[in-house]
Protein backbone atom coordinates (compact mmCIF):
# COMPACT_ATOMS: atom_id res chain seq x y z
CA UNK A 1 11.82 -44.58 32.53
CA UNK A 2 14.97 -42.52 31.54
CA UNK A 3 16.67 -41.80 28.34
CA UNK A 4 18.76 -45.50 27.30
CA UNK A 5 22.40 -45.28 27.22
CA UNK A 6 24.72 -46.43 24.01
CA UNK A 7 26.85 -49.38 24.74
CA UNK A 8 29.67 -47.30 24.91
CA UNK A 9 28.31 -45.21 27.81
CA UNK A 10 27.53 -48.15 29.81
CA UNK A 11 30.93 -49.68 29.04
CA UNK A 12 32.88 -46.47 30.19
CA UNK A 13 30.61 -46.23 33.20
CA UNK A 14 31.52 -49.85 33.85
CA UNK A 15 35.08 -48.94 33.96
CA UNK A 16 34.45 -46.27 36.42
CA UNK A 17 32.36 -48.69 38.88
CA UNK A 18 35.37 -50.77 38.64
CA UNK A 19 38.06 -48.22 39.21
CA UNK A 20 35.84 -46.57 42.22
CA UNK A 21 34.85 -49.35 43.83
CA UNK A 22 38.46 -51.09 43.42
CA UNK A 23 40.04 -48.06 44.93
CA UNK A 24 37.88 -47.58 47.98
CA UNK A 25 38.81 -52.12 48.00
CA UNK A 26 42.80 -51.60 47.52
CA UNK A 27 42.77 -48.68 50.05
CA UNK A 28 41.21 -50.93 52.31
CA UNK A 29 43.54 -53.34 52.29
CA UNK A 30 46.53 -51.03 52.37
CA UNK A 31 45.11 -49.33 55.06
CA UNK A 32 45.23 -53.12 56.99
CA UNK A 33 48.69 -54.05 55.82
CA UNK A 34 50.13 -50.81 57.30
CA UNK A 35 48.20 -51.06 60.31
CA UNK A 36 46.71 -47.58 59.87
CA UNK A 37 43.56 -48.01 61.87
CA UNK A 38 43.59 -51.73 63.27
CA UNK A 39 41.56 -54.71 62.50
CA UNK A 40 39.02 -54.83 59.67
CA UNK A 41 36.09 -54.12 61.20
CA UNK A 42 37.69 -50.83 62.59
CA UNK A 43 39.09 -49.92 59.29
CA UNK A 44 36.07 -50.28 57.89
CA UNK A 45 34.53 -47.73 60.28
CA UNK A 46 37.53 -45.62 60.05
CA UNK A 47 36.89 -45.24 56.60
CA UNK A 48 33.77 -44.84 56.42
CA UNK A 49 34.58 -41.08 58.28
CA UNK A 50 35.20 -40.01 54.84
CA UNK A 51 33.29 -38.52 52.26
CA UNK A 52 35.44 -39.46 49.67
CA UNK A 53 35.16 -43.22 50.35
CA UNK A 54 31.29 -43.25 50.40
CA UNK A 55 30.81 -40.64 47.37
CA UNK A 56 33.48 -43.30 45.55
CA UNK A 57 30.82 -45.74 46.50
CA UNK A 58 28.22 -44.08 45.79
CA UNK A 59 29.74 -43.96 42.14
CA UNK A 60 30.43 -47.54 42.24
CA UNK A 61 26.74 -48.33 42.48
CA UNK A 62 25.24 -46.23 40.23
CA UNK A 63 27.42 -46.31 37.69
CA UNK A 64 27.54 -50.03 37.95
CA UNK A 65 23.62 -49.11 37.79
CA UNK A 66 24.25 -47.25 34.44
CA UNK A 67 26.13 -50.01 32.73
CA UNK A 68 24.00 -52.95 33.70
CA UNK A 69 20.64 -51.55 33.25
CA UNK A 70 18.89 -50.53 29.71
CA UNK A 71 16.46 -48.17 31.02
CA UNK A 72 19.52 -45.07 31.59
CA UNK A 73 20.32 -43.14 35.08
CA UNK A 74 18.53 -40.21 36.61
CA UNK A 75 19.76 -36.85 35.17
CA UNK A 76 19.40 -35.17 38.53
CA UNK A 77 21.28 -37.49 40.64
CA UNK A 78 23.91 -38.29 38.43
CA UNK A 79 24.57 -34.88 37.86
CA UNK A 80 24.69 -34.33 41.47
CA UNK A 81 27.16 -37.08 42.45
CA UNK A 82 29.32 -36.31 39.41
CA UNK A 83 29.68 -32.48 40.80
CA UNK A 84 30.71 -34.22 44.93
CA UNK A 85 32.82 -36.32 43.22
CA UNK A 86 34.30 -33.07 41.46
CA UNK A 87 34.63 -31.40 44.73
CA UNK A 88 36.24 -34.46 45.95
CA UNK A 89 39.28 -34.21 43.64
CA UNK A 90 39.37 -30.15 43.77
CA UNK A 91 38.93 -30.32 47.46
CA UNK A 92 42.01 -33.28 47.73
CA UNK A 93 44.03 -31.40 45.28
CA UNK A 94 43.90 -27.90 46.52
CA UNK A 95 43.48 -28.58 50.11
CA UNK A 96 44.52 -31.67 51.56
CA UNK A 97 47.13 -33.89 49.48
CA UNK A 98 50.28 -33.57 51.65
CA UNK A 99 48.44 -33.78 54.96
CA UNK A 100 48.92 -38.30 54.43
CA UNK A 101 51.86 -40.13 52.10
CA UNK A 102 50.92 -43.16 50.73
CA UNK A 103 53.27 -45.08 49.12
CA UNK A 104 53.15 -48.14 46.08
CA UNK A 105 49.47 -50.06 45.78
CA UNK A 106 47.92 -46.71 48.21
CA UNK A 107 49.45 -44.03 46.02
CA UNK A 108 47.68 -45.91 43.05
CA UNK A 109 44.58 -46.21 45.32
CA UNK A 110 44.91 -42.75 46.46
CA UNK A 111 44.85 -41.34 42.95
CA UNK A 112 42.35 -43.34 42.05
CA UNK A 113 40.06 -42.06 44.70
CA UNK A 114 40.69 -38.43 43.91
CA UNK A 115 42.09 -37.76 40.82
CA UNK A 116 41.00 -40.59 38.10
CA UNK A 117 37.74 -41.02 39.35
CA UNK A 118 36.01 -37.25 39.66
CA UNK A 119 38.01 -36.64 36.15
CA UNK A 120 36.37 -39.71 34.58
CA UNK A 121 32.78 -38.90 35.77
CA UNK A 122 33.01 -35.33 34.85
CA UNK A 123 34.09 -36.56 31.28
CA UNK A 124 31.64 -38.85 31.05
CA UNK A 125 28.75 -36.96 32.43
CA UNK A 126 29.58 -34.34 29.48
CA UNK A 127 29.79 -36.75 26.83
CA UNK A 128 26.73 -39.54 27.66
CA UNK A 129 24.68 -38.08 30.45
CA UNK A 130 21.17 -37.17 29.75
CA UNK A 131 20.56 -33.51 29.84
CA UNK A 132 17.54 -32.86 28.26
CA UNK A 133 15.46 -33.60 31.79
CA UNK A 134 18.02 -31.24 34.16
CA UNK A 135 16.49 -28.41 35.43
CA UNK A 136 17.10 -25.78 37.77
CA UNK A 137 14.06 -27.31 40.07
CA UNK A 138 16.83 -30.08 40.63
CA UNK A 139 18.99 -27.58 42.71
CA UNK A 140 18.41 -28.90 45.85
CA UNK A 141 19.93 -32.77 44.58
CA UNK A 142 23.26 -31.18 44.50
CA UNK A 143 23.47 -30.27 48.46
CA UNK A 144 20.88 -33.48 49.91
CA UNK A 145 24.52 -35.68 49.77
CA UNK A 146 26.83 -33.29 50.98
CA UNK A 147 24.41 -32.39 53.69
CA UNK A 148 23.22 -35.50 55.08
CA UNK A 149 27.32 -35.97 55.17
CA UNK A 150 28.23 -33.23 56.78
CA UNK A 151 25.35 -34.20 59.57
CA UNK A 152 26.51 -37.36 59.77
CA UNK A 153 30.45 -36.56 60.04
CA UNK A 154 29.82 -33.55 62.73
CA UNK A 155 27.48 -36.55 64.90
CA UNK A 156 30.38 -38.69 64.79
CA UNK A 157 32.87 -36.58 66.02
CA UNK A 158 30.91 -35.01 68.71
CA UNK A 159 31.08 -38.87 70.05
CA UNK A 160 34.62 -39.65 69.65
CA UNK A 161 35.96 -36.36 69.00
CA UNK A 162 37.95 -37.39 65.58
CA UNK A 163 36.94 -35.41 62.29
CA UNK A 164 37.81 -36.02 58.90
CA UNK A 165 39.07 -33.01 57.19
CA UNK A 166 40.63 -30.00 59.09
CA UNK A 167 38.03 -27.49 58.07
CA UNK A 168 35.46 -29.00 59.78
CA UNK A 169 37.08 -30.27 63.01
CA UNK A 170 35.55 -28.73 65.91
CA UNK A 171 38.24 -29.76 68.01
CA UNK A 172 40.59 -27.72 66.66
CA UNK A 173 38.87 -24.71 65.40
CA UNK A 174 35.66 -22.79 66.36
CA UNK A 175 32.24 -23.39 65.77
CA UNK A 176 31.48 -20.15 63.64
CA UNK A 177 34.84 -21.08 61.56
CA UNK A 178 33.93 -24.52 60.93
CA UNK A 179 29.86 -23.54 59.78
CA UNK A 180 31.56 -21.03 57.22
CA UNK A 181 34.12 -23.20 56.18
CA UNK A 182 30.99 -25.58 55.52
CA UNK A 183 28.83 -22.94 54.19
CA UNK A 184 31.12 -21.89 51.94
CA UNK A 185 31.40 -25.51 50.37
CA UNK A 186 27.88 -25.65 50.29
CA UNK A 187 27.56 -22.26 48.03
CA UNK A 188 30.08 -23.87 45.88
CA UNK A 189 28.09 -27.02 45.15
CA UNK A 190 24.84 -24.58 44.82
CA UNK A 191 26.77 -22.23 42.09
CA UNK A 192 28.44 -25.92 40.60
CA UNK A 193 24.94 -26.85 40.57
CA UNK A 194 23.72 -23.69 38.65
CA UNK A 195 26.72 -24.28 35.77
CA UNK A 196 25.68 -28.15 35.18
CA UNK A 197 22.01 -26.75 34.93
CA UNK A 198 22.94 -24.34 31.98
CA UNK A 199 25.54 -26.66 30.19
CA UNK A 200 22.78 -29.45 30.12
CA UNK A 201 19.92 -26.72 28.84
CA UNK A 202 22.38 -25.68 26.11
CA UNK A 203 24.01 -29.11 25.47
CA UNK A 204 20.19 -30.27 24.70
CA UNK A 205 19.73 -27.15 22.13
């Protein structure tokens, strides 16, 4: 059992659920009507290269989780996802926003993905999220994602040689680049994780 959320935290992670998993749905869909990848089932795949699609749907579910359930969320976890999701949007931002266009419903999609969504669960991690149970034995939580993505990613472009994000293609740049491009990203969750840890022990003072 976890601390219960107010009704206004599960109605605000509600709207989150809905705007994440909506996105990753519109995106889909625009994705088909421009023909960016081909038929559904190979859009699907396609997209499912990302990290930003499956951390959005990641959100989806346990937020969706967090509103329809009375028994709360897992500190740990939903700390950790809210800090990917942060990266996601810092990441997009800083990094990779004019390497694709999209235009009408995708540009709404788009921002969605990256901008609405990691600002909305950062907000409303700080204002609902239990803290009290965080601790810095809950480290690790904030790397098991991004890991088992990063494995996963690197595995599927050694088969077809297609990566998602330019700091990590091997095709294009060398191995010891790409594992301390990765590394780095990795410290910077680890670090992230460290500054959620001490604003949720002095939040709970």
């Amino acid at each position: 059992m976890f601390p219960a959320l107010p009704l206004r935290a599960r109605w605000t992670a509600m709207v989150i659920a809905l705007v994440a998993g909506g996105s990753v749905l519109v995106m889909f869909f625009y994705n088909l009507a421009t023909d960016r990848y081909g038929d559904e089932v190979t859009t699907a795949w396609a997209m499912a290269r990302f990290f930003t699609i499956l951390t959005n749907i990641a959100v989806a579910w346990t937020f969706l989780n967090a509103a329809l359930r009375r028994d709360g969320v897992r500190p740990a976890w939903t700390a950790a996802l809210t800090l990917a999701m942060v990266l996601v949007g810092a990441v997009y931002h800083t990094l990779l926003s004019g390497i694709t266009t999209y235009v009408g419903w995708g540009a709404w999609a788009n921002h969605g993905l990256h901008t609405f969504v990691p600002t909305a669960c950062l907000l409303w991690w700080i204002a609902f999220a239990p803290k009290n149970r965080l601790q810095f034995r809950d480290l690790p939580m904030f790397i098991v994602w991004p890991c088992v993505y990063v494995a996963y990613a690197l595995a599927r472009g050694a088969q077809d040689g297609v990566y998602p994000y330019p700091f990590m293609d091997l095709a294009e740049k060398p191995p010891l680049v790409v594992a301390t491009n990765l590394a780095a990203l990795l410290t910077v969750l680890l670090i992230g994780g460290v500054i959620f840890v001490m604003a949720a022990r002095f939040a709970d003072r």
